[in-house]
PDB file of N, CA and C in Angstrom:
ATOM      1  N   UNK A   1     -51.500  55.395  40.158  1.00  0.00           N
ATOM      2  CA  UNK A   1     -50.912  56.572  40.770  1.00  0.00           C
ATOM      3  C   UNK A   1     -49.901  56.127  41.827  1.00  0.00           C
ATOM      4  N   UNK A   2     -48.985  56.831  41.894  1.00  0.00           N
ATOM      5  CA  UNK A   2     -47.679  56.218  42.352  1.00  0.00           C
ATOM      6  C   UNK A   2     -47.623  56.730  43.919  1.00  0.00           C
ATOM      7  N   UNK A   3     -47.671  56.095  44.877  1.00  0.00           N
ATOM      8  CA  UNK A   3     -47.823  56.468  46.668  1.00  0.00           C
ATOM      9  C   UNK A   3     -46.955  57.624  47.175  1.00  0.00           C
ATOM     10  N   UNK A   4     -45.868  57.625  46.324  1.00  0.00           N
ATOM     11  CA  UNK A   4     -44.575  58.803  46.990  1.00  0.00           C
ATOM     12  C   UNK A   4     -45.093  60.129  46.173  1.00  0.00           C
ATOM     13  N   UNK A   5     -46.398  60.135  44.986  1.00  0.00           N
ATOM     14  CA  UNK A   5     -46.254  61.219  44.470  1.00  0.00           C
ATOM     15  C   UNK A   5     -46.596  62.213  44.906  1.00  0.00           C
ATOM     16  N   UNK A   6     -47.483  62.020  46.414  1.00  0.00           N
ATOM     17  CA  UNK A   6     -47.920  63.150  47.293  1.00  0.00           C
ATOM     18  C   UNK A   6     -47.002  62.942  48.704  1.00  0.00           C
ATOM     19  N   UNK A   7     -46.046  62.322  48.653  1.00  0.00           N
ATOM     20  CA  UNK A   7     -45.371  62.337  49.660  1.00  0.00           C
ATOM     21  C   UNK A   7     -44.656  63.810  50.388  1.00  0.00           C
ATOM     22  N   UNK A   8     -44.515  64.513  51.559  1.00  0.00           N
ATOM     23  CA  UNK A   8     -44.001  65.390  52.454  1.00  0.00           C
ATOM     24  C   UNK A   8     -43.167  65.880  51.931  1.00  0.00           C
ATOM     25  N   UNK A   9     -41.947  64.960  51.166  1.00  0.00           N
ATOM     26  CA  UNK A   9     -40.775  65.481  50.654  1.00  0.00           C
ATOM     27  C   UNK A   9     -40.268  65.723  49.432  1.00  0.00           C
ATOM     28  N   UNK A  10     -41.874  66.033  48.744  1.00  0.00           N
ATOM     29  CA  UNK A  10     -41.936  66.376  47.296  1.00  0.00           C
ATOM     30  C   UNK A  10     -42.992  67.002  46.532  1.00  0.00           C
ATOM     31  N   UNK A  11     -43.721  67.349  47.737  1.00  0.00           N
ATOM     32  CA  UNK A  11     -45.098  68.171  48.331  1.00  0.00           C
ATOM     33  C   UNK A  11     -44.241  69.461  48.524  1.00  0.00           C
ATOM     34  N   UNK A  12     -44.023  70.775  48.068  1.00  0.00           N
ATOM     35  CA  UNK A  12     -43.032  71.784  48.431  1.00  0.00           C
ATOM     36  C   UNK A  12     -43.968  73.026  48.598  1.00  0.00           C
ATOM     37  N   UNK A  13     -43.653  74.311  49.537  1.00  0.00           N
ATOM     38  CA  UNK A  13     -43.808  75.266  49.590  1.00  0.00           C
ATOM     39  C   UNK A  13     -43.160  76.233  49.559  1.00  0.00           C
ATOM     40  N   UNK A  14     -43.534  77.577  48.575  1.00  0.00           N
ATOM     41  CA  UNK A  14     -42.938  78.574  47.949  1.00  0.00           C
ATOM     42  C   UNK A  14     -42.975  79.702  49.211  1.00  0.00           C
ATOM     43  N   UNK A  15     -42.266  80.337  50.208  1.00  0.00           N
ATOM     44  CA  UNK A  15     -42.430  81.593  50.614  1.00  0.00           C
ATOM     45  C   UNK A  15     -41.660  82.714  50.441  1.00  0.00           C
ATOM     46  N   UNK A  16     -41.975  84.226  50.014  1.00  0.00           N
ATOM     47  CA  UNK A  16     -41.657  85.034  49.803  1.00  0.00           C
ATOM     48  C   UNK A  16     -42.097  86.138  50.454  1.00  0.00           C
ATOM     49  N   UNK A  17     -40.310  86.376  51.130  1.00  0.00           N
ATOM     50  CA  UNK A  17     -40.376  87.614  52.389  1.00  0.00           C
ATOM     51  C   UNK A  17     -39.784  88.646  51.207  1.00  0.00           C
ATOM     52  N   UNK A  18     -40.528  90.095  51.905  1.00  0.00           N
ATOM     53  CA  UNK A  18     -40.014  91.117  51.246  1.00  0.00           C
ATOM     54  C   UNK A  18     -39.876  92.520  52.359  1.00  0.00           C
ATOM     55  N   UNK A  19     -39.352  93.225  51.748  1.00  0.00           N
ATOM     56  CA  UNK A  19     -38.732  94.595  52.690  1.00  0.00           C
ATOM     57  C   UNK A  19     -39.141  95.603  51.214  1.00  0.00           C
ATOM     58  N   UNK A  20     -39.534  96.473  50.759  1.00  0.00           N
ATOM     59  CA  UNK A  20     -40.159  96.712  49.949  1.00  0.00           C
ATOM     60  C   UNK A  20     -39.873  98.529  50.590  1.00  0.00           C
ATOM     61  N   UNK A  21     -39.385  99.625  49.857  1.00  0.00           N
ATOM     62  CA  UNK A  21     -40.030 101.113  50.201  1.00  0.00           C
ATOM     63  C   UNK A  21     -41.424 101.676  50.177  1.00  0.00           C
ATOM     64  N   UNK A  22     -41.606 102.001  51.034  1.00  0.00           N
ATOM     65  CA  UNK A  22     -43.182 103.049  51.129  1.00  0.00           C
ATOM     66  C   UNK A  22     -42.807 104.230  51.173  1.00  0.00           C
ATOM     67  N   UNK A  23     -41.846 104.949  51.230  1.00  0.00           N
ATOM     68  CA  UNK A  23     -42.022 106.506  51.854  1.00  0.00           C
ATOM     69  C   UNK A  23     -42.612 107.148  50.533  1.00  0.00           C
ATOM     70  N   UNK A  24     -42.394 106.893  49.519  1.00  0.00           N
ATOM     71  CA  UNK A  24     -43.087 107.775  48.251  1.00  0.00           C
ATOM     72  C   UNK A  24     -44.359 107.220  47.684  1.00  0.00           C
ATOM     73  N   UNK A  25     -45.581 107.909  47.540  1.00  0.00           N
ATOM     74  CA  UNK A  25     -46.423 107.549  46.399  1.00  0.00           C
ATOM     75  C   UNK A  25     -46.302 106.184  45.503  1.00  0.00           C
ATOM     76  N   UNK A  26     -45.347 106.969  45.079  1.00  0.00           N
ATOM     77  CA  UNK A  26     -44.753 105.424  43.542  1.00  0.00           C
ATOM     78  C   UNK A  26     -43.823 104.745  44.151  1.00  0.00           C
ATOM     79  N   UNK A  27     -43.298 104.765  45.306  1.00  0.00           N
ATOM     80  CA  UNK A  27     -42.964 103.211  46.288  1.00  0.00           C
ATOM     81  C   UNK A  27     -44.153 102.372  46.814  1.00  0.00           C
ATOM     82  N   UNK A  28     -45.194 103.186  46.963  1.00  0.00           N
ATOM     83  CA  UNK A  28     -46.372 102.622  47.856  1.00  0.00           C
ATOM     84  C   UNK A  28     -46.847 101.354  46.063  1.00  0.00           C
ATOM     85  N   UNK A  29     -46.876 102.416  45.513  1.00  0.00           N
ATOM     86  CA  UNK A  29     -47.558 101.564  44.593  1.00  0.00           C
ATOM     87  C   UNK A  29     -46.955 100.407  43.544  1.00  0.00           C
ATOM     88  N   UNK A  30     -45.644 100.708  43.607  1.00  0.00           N
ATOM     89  CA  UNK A  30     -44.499  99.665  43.297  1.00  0.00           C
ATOM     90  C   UNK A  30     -44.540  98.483  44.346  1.00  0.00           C
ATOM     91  N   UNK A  31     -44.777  98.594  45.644  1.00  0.00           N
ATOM     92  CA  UNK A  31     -45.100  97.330  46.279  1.00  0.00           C
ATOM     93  C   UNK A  31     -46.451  96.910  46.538  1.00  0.00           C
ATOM     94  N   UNK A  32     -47.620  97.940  46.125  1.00  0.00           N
ATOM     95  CA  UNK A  32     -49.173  97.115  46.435  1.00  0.00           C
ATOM     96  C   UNK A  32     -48.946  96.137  44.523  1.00  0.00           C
ATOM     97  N   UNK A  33     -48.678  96.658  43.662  1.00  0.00           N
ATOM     98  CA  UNK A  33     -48.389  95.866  42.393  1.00  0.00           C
ATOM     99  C   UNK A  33     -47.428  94.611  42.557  1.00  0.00           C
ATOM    100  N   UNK A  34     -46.595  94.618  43.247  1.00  0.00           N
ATOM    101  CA  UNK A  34     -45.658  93.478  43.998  1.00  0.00           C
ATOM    102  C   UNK A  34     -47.001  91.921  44.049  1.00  0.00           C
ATOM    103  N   UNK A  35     -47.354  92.843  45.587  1.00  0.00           N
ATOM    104  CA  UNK A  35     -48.300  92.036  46.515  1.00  0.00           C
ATOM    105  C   UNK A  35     -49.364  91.501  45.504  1.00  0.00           C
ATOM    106  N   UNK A  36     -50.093  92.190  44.518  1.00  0.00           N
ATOM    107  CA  UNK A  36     -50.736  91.900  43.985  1.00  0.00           C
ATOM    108  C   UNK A  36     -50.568  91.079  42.698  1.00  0.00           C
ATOM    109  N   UNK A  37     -49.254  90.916  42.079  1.00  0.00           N
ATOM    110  CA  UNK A  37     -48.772  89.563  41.381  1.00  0.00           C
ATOM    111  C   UNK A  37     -48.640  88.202  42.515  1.00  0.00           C
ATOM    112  N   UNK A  38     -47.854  88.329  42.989  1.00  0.00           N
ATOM    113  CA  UNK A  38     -48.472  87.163  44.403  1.00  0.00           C
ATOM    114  C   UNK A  38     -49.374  87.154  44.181  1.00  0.00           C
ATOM    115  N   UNK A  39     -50.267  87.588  44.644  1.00  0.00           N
ATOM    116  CA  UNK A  39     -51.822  87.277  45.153  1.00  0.00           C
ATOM    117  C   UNK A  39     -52.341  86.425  43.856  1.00  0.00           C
ATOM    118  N   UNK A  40     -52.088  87.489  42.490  1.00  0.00           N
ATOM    119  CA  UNK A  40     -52.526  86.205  41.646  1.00  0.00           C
ATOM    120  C   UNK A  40     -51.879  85.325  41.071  1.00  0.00           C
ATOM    121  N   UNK A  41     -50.857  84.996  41.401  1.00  0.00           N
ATOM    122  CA  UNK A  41     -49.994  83.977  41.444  1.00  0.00           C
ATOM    123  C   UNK A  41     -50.498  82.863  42.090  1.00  0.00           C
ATOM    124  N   UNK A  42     -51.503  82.774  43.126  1.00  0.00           N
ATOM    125  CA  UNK A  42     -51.705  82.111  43.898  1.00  0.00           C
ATOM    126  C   UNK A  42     -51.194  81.393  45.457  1.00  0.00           C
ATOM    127  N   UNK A  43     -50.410  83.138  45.962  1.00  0.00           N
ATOM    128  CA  UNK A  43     -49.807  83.115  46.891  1.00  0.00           C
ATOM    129  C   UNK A  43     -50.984  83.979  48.219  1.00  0.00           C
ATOM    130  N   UNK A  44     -50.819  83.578  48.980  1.00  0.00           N
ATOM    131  CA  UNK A  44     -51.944  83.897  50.262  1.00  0.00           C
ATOM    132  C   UNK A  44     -50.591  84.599  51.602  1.00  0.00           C
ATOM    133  N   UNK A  45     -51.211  85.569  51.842  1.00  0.00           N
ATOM    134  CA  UNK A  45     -50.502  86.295  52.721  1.00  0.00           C
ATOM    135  C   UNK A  45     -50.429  85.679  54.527  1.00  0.00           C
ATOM    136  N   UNK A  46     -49.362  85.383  54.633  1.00  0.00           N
ATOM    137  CA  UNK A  46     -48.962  84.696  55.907  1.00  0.00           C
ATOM    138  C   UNK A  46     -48.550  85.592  57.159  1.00  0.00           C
ATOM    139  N   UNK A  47     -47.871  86.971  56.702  1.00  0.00           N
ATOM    140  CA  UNK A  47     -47.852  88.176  57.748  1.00  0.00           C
ATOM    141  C   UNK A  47     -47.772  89.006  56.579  1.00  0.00           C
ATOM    142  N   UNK A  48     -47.555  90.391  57.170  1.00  0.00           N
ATOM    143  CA  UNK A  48     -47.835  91.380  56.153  1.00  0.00           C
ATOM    144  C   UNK A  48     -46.755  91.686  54.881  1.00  0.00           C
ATOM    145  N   UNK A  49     -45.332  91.089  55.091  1.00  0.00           N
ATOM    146  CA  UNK A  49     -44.953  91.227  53.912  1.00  0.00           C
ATOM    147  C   UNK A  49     -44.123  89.571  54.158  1.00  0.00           C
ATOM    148  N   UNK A  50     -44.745  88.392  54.643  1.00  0.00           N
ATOM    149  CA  UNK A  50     -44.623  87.226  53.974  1.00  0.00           C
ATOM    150  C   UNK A  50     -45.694  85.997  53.573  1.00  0.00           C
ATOM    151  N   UNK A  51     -45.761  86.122  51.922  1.00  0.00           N
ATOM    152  CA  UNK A  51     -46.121  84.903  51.109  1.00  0.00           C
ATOM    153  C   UNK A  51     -46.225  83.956  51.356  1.00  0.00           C
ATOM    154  N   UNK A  52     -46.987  82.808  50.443  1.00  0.00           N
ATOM    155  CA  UNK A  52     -46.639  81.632  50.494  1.00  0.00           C
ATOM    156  C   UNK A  52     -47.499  80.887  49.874  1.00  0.00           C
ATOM    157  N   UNK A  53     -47.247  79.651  48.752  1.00  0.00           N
ATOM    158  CA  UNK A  53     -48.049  79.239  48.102  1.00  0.00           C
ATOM    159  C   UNK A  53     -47.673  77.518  48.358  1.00  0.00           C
ATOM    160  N   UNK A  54     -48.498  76.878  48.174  1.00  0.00           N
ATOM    161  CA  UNK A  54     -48.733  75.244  48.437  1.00  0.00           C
ATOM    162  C   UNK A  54     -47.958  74.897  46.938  1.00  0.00           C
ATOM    163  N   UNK A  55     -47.467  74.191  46.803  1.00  0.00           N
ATOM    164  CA  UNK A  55     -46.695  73.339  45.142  1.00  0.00           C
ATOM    165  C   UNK A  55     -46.679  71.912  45.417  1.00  0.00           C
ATOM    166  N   UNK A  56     -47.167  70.864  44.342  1.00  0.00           N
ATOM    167  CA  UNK A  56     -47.562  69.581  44.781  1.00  0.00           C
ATOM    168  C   UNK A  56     -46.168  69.078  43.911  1.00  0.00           C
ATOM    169  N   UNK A  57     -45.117  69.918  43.988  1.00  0.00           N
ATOM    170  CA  UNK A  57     -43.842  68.945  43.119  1.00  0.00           C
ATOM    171  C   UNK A  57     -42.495  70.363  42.874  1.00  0.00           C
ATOM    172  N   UNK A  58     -41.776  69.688  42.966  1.00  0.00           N
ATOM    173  CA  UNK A  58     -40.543  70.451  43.193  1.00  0.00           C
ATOM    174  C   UNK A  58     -40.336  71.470  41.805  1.00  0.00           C
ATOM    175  N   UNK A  59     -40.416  70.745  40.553  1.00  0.00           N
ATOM    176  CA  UNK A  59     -40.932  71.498  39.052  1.00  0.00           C
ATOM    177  C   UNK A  59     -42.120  72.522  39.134  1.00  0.00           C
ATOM    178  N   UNK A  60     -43.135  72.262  39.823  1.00  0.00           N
ATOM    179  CA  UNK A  60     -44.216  73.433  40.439  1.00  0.00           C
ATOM    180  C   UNK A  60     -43.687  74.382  41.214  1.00  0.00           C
ATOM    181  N   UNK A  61     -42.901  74.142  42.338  1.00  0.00           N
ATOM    182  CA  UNK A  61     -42.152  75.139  43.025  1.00  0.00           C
ATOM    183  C   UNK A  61     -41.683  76.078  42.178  1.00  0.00           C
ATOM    184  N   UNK A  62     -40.526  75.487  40.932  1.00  0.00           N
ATOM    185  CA  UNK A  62     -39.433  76.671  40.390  1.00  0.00           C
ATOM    186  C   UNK A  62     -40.173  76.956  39.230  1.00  0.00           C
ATOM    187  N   UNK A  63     -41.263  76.825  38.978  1.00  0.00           N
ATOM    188  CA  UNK A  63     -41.966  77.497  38.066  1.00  0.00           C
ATOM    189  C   UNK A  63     -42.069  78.908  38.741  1.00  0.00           C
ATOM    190  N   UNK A  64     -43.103  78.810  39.809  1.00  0.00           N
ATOM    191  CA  UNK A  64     -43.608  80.144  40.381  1.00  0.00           C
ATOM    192  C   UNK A  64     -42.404  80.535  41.087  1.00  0.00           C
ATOM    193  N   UNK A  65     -41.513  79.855  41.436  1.00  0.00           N
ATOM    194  CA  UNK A  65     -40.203  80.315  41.702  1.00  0.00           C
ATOM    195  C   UNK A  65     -39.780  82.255  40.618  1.00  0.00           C
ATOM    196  N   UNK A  66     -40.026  81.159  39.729  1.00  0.00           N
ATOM    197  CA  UNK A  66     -39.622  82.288  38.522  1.00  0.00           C
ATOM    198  C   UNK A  66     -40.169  83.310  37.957  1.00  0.00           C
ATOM    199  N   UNK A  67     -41.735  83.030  38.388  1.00  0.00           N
ATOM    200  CA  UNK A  67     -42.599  83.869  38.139  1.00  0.00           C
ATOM    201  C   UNK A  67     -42.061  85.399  38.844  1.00  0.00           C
ATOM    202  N   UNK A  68     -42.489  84.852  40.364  1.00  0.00           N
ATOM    203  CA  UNK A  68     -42.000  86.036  41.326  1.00  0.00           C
ATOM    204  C   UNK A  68     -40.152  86.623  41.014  1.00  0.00           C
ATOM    205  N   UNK A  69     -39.891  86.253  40.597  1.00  0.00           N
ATOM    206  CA  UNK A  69     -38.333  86.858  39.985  1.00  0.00           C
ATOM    207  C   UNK A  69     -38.165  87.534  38.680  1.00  0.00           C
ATOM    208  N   UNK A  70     -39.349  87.219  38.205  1.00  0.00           N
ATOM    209  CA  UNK A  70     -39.750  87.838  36.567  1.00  0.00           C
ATOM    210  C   UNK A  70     -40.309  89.493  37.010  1.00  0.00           C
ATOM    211  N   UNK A  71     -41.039  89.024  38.454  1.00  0.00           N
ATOM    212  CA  UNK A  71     -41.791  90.435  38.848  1.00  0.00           C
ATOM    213  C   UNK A  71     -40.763  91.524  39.962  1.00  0.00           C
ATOM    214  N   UNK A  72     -39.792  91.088  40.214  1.00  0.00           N
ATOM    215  CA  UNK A  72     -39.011  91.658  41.478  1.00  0.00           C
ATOM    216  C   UNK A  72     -38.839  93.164  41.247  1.00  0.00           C
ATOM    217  N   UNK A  73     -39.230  93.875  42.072  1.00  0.00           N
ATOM    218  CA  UNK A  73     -39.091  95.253  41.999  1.00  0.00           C
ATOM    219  C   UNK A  73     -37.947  95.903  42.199  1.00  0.00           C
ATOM    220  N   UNK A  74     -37.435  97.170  41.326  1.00  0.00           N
ATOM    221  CA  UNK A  74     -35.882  97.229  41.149  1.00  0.00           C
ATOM    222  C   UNK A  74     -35.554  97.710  42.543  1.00  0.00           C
ATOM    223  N   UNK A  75     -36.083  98.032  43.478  1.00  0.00           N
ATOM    224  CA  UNK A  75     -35.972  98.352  44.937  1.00  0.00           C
ATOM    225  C   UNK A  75     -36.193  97.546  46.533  1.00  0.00           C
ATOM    226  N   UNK A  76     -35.569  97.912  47.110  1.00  0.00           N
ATOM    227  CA  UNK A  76     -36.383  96.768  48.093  1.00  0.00           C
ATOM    228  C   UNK A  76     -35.454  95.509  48.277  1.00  0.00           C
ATOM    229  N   UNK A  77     -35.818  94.380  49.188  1.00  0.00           N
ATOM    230  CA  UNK A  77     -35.461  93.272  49.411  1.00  0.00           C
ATOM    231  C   UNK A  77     -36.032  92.046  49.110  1.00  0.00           C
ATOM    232  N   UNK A  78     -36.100  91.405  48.729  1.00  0.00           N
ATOM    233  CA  UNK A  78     -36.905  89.932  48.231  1.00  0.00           C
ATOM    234  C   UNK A  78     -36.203  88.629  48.556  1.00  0.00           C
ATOM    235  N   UNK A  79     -36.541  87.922  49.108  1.00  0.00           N
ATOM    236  CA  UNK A  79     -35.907  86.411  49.536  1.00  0.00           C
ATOM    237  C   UNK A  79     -37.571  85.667  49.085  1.00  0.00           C
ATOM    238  N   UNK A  80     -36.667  84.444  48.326  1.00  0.00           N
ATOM    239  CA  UNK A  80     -37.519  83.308  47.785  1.00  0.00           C
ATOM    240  C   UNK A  80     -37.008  82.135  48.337  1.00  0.00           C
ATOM    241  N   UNK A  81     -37.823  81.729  49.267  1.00  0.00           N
ATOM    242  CA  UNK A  81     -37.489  79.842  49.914  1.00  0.00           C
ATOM    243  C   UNK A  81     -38.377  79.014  49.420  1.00  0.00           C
ATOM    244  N   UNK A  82     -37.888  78.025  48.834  1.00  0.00           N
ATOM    245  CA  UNK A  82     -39.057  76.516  48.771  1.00  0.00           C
ATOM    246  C   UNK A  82     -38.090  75.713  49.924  1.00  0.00           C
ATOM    247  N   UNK A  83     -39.719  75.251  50.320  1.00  0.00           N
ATOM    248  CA  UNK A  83     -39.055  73.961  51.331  1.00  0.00           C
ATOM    249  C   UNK A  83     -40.000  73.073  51.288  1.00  0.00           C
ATOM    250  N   UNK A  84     -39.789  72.448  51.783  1.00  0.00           N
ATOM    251  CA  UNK A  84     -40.628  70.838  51.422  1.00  0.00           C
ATOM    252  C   UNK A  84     -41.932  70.541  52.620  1.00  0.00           C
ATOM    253  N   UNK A  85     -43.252  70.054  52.421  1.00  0.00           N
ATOM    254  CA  UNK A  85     -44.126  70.191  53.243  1.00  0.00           C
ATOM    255  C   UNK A  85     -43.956  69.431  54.276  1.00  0.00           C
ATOM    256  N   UNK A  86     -42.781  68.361  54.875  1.00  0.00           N
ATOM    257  CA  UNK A  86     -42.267  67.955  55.752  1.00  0.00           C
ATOM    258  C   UNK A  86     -41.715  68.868  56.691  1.00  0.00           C
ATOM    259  N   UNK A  87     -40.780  70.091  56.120  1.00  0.00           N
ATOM    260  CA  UNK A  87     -40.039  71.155  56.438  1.00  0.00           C
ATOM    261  C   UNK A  87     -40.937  72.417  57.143  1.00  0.00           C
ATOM    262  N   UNK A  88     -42.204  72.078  56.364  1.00  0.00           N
ATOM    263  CA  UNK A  88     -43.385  73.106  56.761  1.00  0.00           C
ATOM    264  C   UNK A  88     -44.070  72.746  58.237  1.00  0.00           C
ATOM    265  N   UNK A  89     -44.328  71.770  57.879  1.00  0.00           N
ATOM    266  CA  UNK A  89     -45.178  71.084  59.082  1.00  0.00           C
ATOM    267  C   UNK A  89     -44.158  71.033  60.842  1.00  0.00           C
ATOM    268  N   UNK A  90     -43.165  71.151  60.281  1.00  0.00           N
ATOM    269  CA  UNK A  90     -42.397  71.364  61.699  1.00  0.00           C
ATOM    270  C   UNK A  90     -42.175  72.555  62.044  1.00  0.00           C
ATOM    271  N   UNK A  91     -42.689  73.402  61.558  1.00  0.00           N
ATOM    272  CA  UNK A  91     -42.700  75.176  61.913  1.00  0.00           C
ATOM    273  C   UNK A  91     -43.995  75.266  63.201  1.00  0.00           C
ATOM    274  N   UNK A  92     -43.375  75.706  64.254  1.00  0.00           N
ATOM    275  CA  UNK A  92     -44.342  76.144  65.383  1.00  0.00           C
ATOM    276  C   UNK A  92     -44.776  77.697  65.220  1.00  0.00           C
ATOM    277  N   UNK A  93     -46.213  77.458  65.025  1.00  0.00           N
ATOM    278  CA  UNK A  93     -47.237  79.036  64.700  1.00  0.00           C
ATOM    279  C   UNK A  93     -47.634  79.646  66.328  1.00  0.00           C
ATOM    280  N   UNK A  94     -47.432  80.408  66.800  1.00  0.00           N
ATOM    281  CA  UNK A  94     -47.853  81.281  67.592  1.00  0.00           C
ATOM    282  C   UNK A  94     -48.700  82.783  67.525  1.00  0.00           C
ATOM    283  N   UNK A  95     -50.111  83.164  68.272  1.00  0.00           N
ATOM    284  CA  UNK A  95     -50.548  84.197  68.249  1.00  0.00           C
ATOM    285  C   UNK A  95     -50.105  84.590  69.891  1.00  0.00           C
ATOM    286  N   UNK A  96     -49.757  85.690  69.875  1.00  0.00           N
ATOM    287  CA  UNK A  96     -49.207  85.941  71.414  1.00  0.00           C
ATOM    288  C   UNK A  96     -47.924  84.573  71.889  1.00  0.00           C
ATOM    289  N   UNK A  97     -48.879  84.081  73.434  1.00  0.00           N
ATOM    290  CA  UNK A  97     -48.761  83.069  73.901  1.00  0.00           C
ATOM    291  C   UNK A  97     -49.137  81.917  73.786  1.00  0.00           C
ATOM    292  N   UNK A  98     -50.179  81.691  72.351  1.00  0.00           N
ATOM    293  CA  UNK A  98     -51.037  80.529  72.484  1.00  0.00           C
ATOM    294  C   UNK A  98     -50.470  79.946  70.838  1.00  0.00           C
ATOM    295  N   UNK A  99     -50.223  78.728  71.066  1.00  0.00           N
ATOM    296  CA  UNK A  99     -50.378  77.835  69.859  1.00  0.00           C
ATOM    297  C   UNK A  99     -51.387  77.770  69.240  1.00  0.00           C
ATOM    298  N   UNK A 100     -50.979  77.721  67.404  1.00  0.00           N
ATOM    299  CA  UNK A 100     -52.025  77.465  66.644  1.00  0.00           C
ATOM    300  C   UNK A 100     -51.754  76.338  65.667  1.00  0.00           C
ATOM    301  N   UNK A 101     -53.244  76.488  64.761  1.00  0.00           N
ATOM    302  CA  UNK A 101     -52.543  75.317  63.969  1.00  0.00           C
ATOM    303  C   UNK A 101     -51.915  75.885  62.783  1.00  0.00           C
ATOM    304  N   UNK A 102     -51.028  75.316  61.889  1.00  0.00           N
ATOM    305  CA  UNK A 102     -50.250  75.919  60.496  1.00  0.00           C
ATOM    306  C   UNK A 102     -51.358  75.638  59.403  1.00  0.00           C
ATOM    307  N   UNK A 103     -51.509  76.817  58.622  1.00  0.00           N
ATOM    308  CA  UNK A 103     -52.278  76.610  57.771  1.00  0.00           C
ATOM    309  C   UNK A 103     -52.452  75.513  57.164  1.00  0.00           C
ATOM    310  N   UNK A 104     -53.578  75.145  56.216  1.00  0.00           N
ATOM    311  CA  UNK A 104     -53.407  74.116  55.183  1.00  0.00           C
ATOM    312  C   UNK A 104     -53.600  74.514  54.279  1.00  0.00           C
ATOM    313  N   UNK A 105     -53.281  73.712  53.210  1.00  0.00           N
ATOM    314  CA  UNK A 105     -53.146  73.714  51.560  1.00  0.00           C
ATOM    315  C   UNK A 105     -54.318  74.144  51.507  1.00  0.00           C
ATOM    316  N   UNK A 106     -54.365  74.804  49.984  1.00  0.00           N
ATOM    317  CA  UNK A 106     -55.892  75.307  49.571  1.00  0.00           C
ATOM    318  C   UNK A 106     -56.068  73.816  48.564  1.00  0.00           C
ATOM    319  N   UNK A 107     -57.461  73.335  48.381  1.00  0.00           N
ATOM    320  CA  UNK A 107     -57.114  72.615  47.041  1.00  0.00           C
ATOM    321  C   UNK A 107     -57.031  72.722  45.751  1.00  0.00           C
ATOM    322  N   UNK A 108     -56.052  72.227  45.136  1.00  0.00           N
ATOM    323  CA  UNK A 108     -55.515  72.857  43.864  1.00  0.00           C
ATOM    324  C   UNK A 108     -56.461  71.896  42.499  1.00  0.00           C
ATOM    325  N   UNK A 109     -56.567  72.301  41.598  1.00  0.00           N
ATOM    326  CA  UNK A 109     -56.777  71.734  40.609  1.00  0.00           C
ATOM    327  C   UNK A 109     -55.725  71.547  39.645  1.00  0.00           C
ATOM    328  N   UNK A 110     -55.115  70.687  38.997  1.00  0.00           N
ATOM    329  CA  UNK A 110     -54.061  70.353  38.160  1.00  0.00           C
ATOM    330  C   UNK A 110     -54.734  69.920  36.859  1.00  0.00           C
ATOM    331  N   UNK A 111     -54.446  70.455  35.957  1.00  0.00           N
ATOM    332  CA  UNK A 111     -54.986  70.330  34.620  1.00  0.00           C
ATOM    333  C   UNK A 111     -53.302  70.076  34.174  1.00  0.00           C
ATOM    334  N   UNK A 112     -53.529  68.917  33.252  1.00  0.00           N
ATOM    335  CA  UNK A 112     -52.510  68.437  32.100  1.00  0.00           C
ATOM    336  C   UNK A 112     -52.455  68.436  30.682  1.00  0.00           C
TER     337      UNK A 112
END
């Protein structure tokens, strides 16, 4: 097994911010169906309308990249970032005034 293959800068994370309508019924439910492809996508909610899933390789990224673009709702706003878990780890998390720590990876199972 090759040392760089879990390396920071090829270790990537998927997040997806959205702006989504609620004022109608069938807006409400056009974005809980949103949220809920994420979710089983294997994306974990980071604030209330931003995503984010762990990817152990840049080809893993634009897979689910594509997934969530297969699902985009004809309304609303959607931004898709991958960035690299080097890129992640330098993000400062705050509740209020107090530092926290940044989540961690869930562990994944990789079947080939």
């Amino acid at each position: 097994m090759s040392s760089n293959r879990y390396s920071a800068y090829r270790i990537m994370w998927v997040l997806v911010f959205f702006d989504l309508p609620t004022e109608t019924k069938r807006e409400r439910k056009v974005a809980g169906q949103f949220r809920k492809k994420l979710i089983d996508d294997g994306f974990t909610m980071f604030q209330f309308s931003i995503y984010l899933r762990h990817c152990p390789s840049r080809e893993n990224a634009k897979v689910h990249t594509k997934r969530v673009k297969r699902s985009l709702p004809k309304h609303g706003k959607v931004c898709i970032l991958e960035i690299t878990d080097k890129q992640f780890g330098n993000m400062e998390l705050f509740h209020g005034i107090k530092e926290v720590d940044l989540p961690q990876p869930t562990q994944q199972l990789q079947l080939f």
